[in-house]
C-alpha atoms as a PDB file:
ATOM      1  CA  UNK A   1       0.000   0.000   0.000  1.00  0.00           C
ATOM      2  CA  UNK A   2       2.686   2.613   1.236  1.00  0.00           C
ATOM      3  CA  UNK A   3       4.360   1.933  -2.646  1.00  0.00           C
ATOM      4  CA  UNK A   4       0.953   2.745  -4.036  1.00  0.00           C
ATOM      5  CA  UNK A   5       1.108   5.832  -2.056  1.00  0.00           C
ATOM      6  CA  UNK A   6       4.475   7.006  -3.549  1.00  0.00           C
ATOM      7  CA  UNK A   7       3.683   6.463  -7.101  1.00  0.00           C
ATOM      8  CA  UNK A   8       0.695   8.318  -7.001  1.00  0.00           C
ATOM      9  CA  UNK A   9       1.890  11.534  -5.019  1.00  0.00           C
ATOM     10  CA  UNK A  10       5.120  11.000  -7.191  1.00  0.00           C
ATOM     11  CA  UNK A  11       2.679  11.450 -10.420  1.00  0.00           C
ATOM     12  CA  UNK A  12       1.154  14.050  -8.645  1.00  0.00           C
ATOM     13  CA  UNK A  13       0.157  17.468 -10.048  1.00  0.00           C
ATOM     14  CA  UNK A  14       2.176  19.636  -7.796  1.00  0.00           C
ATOM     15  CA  UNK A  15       5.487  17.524  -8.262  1.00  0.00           C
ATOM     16  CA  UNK A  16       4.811  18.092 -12.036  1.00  0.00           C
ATOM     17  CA  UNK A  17       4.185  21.615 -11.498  1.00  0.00           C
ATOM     18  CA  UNK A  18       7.682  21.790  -9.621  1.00  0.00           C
ATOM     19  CA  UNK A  19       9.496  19.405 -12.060  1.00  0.00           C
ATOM     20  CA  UNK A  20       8.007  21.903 -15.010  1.00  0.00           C
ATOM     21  CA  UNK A  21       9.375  25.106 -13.178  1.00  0.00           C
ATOM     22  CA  UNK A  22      12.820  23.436 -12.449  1.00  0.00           C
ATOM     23  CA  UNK A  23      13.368  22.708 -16.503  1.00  0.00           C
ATOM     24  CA  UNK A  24      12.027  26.263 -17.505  1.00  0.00           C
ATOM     25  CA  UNK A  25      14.150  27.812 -15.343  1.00  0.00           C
ATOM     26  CA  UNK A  26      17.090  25.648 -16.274  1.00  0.00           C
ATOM     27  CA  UNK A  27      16.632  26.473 -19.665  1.00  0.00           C
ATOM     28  CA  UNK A  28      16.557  30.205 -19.455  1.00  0.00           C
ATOM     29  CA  UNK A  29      19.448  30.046 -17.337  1.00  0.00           C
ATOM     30  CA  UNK A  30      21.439  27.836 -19.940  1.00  0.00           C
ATOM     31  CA  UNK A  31      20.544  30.303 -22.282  1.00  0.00           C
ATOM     32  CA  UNK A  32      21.353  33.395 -19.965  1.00  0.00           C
ATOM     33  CA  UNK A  33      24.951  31.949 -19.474  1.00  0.00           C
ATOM     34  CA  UNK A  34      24.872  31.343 -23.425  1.00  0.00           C
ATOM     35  CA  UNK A  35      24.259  34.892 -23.872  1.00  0.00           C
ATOM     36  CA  UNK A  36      27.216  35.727 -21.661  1.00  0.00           C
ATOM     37  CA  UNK A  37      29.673  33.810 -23.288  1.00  0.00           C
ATOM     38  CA  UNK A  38      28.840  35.579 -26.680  1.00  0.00           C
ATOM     39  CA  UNK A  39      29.078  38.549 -25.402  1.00  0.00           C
ATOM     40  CA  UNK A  40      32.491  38.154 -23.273  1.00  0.00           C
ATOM     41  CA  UNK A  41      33.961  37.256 -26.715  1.00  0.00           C
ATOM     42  CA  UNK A  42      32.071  40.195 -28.421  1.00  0.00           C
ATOM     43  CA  UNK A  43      33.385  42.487 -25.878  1.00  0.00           C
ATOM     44  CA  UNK A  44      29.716  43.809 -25.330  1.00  0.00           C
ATOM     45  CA  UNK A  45      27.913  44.677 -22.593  1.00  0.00           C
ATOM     46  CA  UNK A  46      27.222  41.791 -20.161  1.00  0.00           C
ATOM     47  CA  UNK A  47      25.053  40.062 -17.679  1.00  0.00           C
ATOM     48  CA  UNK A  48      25.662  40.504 -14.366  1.00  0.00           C
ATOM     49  CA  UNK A  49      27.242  37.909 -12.072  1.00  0.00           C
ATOM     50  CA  UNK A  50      24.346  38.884  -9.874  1.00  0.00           C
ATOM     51  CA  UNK A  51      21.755  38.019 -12.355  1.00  0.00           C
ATOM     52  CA  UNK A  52      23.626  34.838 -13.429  1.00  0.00           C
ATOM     53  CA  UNK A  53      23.489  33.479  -9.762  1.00  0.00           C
ATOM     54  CA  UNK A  54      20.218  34.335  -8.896  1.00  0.00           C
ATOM     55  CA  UNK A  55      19.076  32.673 -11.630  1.00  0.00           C
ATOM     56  CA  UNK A  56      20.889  29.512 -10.437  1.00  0.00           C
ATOM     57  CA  UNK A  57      19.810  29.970  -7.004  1.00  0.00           C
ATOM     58  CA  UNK A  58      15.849  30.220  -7.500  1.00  0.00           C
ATOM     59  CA  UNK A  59      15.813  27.248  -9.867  1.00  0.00           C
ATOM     60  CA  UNK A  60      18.084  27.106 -12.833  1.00  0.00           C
ATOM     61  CA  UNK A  61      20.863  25.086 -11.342  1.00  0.00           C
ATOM     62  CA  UNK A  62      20.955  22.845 -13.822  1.00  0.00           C
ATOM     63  CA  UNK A  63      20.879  25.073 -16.694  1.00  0.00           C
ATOM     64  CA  UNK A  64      24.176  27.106 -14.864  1.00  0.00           C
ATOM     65  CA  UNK A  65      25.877  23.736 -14.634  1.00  0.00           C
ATOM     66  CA  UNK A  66      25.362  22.601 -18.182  1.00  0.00           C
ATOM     67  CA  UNK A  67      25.960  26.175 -18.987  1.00  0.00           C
ATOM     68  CA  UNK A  68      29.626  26.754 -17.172  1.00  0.00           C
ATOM     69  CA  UNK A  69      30.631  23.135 -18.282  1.00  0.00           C
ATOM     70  CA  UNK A  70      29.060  23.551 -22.260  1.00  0.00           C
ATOM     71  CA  UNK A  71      29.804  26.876 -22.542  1.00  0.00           C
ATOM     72  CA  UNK A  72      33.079  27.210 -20.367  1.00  0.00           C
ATOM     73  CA  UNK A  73      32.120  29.791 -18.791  1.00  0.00           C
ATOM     74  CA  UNK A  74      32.786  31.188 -15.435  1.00  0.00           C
ATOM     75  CA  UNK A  75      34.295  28.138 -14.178  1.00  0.00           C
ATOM     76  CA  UNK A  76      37.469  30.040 -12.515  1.00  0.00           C
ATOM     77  CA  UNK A  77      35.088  32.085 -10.928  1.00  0.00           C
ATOM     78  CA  UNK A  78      34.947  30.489  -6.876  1.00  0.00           C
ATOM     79  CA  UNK A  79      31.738  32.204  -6.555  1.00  0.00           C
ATOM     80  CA  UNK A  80      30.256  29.990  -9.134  1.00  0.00           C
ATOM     81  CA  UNK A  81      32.710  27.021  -8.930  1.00  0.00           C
ATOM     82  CA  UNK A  82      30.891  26.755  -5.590  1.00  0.00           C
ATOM     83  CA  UNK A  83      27.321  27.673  -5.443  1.00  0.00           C
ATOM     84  CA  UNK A  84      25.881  26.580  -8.816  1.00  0.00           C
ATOM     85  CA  UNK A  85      27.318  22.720  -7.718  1.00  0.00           C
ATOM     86  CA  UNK A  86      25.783  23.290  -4.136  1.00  0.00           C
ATOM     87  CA  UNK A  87      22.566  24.801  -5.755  1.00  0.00           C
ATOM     88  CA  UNK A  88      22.964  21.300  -7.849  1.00  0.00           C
ATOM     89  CA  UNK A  89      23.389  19.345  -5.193  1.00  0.00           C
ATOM     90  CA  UNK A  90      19.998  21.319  -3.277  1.00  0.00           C
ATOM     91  CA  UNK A  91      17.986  21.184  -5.675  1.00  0.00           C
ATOM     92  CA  UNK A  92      18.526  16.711  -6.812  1.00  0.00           C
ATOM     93  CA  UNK A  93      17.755  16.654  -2.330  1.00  0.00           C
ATOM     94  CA  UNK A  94      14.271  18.773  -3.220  1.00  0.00           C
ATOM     95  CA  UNK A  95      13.431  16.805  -5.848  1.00  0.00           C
ATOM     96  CA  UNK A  96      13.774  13.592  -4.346  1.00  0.00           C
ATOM     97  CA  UNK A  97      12.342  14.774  -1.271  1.00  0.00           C
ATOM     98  CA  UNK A  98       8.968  15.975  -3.037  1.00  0.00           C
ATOM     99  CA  UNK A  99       8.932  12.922  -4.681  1.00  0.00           C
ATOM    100  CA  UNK A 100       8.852  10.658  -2.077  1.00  0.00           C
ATOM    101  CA  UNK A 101       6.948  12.955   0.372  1.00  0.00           C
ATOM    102  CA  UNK A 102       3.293  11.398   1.355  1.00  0.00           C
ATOM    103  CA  UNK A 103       0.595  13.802  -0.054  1.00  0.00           C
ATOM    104  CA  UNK A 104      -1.163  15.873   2.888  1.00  0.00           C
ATOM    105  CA  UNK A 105       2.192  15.422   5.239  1.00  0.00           C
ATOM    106  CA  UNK A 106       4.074  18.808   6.530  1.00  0.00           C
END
C-alpha cells in the first residue's frame, strides 16, 4: 500500500508543477549563461554575475551547470565554482524529497 502511495503523489500534479518550473528555469538560465559567453567574446555589454546566480539559485541550477561546463564559462570564478554545484546538489535533495513525500504530510 505505502508503494501505491508514492507512485501516485510522485505522479502528482504539484510535483509536475515543480518538475516543469525546475526545466524552464534551467533552460533560461542555460541560455542566460549562453548569452554571456557571446558577449564576453564580443566584448559587449554583459550580464551581471548577480543576475547569473540568482538565476541559479531560484531554480536554474541545472541550466548554470550545463551552462559553465558547455559553454566554459565562469568556471574560474569560486563564486560559481561553488554555489551553482551546491545549488545542484539542493535542488537533486528537493526533488527527491517531493517525490517521495506522502501527499497531505508537513
Amino acid at each position: 500500500m505505502i508503494q501505491l502511495e508514492l507512485v501516485r503523489e510522485f505522479l502528482s500534479a504539484e510535483f509536475y508543477n515543480f518538475i516543469f518550473y525546475i526545466i524552464i528555469l534551467s533552460f533560461i538560465t542555460l541560455i542566460f549563461f549562453g548569452v554571456d559567453k557571446y558577449r564576453s567574446i564580443t566584448r559587449k555589454w554583459r550580464i551581471p554575475e548577480a543576475v547569473l546566480l540568482s538565476l541559479t539559485v531560484i531554480g536554474g541550477a541545472f541550466g548554470a551547470i550545463i551552462g559553465m561546463i558547455l559553454f566554459r564559462h565562469k568556471i574560474r570564478k569560486p563564486m560559481f565554482f561553488v554555489i551553482v554545484p551546491l545549488a545542484v546538489v539542493l535542488y537533486i535533495a528537493l526533488l527527491i524529497y517531493v517525490a517521495t513525500t506522502p501527499y497531505g504530510a508537513t
